[in-house]
Protein backbone atom coordinates (compact mmCIF):
# COMPACT_ATOMS: atom_id res chain seq x y z
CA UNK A 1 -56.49 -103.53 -22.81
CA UNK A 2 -55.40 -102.86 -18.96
CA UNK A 3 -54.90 -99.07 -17.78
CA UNK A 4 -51.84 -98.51 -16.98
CA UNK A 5 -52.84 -95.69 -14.52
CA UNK A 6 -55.87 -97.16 -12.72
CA UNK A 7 -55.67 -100.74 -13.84
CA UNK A 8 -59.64 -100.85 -15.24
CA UNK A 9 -59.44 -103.67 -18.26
CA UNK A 10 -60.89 -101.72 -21.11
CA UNK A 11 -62.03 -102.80 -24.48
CA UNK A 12 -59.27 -103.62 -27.63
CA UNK A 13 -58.54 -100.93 -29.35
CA UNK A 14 -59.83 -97.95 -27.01
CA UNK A 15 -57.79 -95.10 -26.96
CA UNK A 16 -58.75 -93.72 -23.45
CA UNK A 17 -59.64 -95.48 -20.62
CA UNK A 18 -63.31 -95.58 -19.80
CA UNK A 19 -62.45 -95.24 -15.85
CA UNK A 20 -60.06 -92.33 -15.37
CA UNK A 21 -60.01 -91.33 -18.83
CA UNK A 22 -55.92 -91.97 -19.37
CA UNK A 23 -54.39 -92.73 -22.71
CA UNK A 24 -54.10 -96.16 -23.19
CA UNK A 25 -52.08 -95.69 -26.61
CA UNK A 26 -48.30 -96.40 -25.92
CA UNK A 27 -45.99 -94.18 -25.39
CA UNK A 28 -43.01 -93.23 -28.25
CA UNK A 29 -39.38 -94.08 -27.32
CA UNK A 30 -37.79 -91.31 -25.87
CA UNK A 31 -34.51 -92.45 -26.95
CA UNK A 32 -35.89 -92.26 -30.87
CA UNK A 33 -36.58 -88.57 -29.77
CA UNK A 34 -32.90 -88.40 -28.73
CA UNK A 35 -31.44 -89.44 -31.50
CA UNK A 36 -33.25 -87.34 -34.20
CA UNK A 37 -32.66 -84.09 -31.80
CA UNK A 38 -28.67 -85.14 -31.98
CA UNK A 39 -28.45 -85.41 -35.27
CA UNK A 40 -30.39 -82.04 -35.89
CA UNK A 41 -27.73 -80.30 -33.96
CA UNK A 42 -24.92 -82.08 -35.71
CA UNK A 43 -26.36 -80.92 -39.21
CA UNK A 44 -27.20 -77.64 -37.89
CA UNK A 45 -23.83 -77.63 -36.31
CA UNK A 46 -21.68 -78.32 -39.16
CA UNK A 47 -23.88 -76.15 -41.68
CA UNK A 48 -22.77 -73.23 -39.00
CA UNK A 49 -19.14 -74.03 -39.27
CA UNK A 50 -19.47 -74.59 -43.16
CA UNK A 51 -20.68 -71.33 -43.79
CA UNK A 52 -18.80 -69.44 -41.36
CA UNK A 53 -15.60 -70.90 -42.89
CA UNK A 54 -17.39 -70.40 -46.44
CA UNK A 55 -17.40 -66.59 -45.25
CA UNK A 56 -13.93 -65.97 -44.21
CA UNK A 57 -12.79 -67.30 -47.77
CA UNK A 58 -13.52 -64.29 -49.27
CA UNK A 59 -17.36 -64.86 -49.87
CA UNK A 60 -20.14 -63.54 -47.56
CA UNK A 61 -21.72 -66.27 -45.24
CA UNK A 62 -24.42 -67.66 -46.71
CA UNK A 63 -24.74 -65.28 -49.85
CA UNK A 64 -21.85 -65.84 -51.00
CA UNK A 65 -21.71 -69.23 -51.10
CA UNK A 66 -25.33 -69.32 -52.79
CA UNK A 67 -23.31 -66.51 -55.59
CA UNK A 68 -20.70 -68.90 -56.04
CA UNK A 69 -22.91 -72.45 -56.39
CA UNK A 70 -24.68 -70.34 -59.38
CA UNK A 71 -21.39 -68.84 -60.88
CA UNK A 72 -21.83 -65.31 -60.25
CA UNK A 73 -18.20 -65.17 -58.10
């Protein structure tokens, strides 16, 4: 396995390069990391507007819709 940094052909399966010491695992997709963080904010997003809209319906935010899923409103 070739260093990316330094170029030194290491053994198969090292995780660090025996020359400069760099990681010779691959690097994650950034664009997976993207993705995920997007659809966090979307879900944290529309839970926002749900209960904000959930409050001005005569409930309380967040406690009152937790009252009302249980049947005490």
């Amino acid at each position: 396995m070739k260093c990316q940094k330094c170029g030194f052909q290491n053994q198969e399966g090292a995780k660090f390069c025996k020359r400069c010491g760099g990681s010779l695992e691959k690097q994650k997709s950034s664009t997976r990391i993207w993705i995920v963080s997007a659809i966090l904010i979307v879900v944290c997003v529309s839970a926002a507007v749900f209960l904000h809209e959930k409050g001005n319906n005569g409930g309380s935010g967040l406690r009152g819709f937790l009252l009302c899923r249980r049947g005490y409103l």
